[in-house]
C-alpha atoms as a PDB file:
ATOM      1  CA  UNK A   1      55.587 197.802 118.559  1.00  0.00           C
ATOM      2  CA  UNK A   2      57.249 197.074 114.937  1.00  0.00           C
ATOM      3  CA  UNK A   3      60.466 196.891 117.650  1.00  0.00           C
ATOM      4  CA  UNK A   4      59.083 194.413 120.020  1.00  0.00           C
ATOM      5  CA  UNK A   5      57.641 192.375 116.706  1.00  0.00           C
ATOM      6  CA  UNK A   6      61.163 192.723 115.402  1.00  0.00           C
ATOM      7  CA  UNK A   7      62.664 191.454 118.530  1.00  0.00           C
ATOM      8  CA  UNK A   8      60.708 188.561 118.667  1.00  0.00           C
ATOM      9  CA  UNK A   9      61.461 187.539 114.843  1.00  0.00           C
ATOM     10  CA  UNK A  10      64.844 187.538 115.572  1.00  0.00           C
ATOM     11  CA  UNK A  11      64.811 185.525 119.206  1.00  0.00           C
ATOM     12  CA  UNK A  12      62.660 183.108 117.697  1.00  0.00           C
ATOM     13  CA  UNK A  13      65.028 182.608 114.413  1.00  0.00           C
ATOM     14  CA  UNK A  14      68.072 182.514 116.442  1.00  0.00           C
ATOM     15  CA  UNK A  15      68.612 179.101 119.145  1.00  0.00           C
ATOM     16  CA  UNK A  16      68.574 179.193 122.847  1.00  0.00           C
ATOM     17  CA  UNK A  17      72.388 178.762 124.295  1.00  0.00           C
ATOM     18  CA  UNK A  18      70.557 175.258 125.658  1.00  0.00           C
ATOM     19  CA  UNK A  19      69.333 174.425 122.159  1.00  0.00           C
ATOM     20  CA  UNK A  20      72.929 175.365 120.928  1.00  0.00           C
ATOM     21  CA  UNK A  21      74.635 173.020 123.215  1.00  0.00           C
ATOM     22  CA  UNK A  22      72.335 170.573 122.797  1.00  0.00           C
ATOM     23  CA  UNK A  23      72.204 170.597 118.927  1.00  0.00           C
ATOM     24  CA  UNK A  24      76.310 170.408 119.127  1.00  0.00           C
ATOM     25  CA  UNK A  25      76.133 167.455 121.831  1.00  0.00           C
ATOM     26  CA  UNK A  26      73.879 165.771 119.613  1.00  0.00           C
ATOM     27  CA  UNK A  27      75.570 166.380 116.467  1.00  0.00           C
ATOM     28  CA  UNK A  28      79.163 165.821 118.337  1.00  0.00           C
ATOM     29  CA  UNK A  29      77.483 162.495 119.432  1.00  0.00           C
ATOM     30  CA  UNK A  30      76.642 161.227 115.827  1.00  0.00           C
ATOM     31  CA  UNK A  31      79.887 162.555 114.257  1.00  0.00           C
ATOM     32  CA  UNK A  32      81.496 160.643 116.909  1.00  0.00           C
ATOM     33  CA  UNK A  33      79.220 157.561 116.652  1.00  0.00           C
ATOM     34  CA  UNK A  34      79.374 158.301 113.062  1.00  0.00           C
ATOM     35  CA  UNK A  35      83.257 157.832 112.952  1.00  0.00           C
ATOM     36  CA  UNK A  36      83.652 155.441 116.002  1.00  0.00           C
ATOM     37  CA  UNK A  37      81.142 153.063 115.389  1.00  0.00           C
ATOM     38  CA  UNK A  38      82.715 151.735 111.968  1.00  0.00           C
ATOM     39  CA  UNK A  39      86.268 151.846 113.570  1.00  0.00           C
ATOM     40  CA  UNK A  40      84.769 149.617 116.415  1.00  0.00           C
ATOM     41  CA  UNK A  41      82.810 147.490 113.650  1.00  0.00           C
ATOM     42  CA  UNK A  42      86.641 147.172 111.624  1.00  0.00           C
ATOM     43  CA  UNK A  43      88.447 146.232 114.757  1.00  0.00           C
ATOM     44  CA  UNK A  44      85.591 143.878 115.878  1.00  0.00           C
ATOM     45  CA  UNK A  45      86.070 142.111 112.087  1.00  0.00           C
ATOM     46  CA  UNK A  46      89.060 142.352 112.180  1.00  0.00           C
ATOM     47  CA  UNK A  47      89.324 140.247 115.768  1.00  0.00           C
ATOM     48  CA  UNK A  48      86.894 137.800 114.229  1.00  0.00           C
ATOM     49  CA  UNK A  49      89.003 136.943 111.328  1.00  0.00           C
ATOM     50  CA  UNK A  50      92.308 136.971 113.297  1.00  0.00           C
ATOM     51  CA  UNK A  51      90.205 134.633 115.270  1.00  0.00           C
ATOM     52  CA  UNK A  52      88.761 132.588 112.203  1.00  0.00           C
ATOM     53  CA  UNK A  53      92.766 132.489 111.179  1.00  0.00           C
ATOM     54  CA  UNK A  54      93.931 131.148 114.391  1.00  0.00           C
ATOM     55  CA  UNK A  55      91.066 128.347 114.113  1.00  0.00           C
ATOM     56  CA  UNK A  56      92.144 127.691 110.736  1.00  0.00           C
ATOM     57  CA  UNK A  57      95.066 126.991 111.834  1.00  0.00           C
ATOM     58  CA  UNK A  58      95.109 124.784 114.844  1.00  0.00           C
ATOM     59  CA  UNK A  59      92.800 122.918 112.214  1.00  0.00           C
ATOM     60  CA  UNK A  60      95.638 122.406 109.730  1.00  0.00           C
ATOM     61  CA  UNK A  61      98.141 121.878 112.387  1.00  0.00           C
ATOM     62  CA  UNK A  62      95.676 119.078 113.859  1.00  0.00           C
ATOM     63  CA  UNK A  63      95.025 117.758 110.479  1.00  0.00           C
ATOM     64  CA  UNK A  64      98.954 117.652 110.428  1.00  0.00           C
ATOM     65  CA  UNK A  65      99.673 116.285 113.403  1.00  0.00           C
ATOM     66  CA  UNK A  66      97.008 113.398 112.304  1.00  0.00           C
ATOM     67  CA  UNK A  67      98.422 112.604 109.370  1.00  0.00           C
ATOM     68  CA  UNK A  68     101.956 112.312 110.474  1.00  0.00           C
ATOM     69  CA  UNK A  69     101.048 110.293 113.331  1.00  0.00           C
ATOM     70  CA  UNK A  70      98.773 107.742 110.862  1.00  0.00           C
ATOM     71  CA  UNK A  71     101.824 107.913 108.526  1.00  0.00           C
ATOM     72  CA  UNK A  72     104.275 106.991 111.517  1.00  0.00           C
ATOM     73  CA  UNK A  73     101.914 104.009 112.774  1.00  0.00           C
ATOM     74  CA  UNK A  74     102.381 102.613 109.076  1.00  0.00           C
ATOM     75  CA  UNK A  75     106.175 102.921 108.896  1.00  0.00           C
ATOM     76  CA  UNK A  76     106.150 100.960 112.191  1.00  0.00           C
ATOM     77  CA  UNK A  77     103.849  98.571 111.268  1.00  0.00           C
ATOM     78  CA  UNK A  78     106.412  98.329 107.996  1.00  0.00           C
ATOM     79  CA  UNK A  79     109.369  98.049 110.122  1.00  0.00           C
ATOM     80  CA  UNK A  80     107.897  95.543 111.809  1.00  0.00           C
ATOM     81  CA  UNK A  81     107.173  93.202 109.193  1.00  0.00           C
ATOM     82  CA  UNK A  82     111.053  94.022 107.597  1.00  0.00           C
ATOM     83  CA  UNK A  83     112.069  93.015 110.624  1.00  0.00           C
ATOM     84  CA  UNK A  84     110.264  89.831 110.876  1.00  0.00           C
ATOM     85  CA  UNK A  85     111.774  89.082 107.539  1.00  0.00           C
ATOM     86  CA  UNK A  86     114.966  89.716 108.626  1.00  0.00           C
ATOM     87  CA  UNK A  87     115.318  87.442 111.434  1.00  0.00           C
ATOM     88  CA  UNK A  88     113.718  84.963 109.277  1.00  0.00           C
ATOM     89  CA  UNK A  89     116.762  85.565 106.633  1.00  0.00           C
ATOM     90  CA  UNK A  90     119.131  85.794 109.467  1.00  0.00           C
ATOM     91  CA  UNK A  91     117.708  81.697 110.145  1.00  0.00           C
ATOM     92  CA  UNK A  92     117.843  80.792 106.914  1.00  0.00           C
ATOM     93  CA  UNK A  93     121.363  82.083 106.556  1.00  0.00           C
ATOM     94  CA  UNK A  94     122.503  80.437 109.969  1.00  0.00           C
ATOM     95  CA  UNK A  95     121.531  77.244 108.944  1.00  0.00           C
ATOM     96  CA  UNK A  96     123.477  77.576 105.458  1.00  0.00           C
ATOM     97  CA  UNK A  97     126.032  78.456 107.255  1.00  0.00           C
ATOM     98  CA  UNK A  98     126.129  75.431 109.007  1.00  0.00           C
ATOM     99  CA  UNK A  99     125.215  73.403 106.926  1.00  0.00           C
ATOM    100  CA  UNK A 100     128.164  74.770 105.056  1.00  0.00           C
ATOM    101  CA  UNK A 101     130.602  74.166 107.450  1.00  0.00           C
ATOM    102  CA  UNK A 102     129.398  70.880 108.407  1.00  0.00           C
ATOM    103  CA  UNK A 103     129.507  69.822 104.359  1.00  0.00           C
ATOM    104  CA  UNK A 104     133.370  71.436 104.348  1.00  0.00           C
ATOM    105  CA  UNK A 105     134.242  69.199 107.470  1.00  0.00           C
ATOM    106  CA  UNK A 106     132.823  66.086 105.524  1.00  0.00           C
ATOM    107  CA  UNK A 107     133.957  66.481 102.615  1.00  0.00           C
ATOM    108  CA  UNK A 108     137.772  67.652 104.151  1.00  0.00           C
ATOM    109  CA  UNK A 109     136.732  64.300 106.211  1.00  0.00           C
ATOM    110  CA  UNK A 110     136.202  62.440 103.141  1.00  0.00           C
ATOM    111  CA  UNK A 111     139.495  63.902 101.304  1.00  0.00           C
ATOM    112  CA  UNK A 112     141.374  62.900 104.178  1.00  0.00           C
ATOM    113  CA  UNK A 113     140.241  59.244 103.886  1.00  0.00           C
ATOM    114  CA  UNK A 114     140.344  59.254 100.075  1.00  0.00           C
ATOM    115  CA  UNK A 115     144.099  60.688 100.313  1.00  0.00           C
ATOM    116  CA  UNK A 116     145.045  58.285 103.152  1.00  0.00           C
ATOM    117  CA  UNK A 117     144.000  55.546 101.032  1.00  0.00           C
ATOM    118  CA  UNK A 118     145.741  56.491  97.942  1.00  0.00           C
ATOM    119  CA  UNK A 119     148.910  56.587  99.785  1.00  0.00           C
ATOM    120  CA  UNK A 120     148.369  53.398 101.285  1.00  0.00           C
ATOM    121  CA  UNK A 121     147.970  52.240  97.582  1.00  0.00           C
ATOM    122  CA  UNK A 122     150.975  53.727  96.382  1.00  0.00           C
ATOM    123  CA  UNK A 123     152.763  52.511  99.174  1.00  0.00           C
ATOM    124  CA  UNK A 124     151.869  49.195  98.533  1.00  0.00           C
ATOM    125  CA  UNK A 125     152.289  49.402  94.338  1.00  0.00           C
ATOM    126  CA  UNK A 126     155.895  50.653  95.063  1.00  0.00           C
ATOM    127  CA  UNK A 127     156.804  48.427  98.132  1.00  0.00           C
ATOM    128  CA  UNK A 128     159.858  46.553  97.110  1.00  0.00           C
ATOM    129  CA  UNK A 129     159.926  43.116  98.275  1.00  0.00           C
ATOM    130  CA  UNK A 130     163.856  42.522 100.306  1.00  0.00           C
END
């Protein structure tokens, strides 16, 4: 009897081969979930700020692409009025020029008179009456 007592001790300290291979399924399970689950949760942060990066920067490149166009609309509108002020030089200057030209042919006109009548005088003060 002390056997049978003994026998029963020891089946009931020792596990079952199904309680074994449960235990290690279950343990197997949370070491894996244990060591998994945080590489998972690392990869999935890591994705979201890859992802948060990328936004940030189609953000800057927008913000870029804004400004540059906004800063290209103002050198046009610049350009613009330079070249307004331009032509309006280029006028200006075309009509000095001929008014330039058209003084130089008067006054050349006005030489050529006052020099035709000089010699006419001098031709007359030294005209030698025969």
């Amino acid at each position: 009897m002390n056997y049978i007592f003994n026998s029963q001790n020891s089946q009931l300290s020792q596990p079952l081969f199904s309680q074994l291979s449960q235990n290690t399924s279950s343990q197997n399970t949370i070491q894996i979930t244990a060591t998994v689950r945080p590489s998972l949760l690392l990869a999935r942060n890591q994705l979201e700020q890859k992802h948060k990066e990328k936004e940030e920067r189609k953000r800057i490149k927008k913000e870029l692409l804004k400004a540059t166009l906004n800063q290209t609309i103002q050198m046009a509108k610049e350009l613009k009025k330079r070249r307004k002020a331009l032509e309006k030089l280029q006028t200006i200057c075309q009509s000095i020029g001929e008014e330039m030209v058209l003084s130089y042919n008067e006054q050349s006109s006005l030489l050529m008179k006052f020099f035709d009548e000089l010699q006419l005088t001098i031709d007359k003060a030294t005209d030698i009456p025969k």
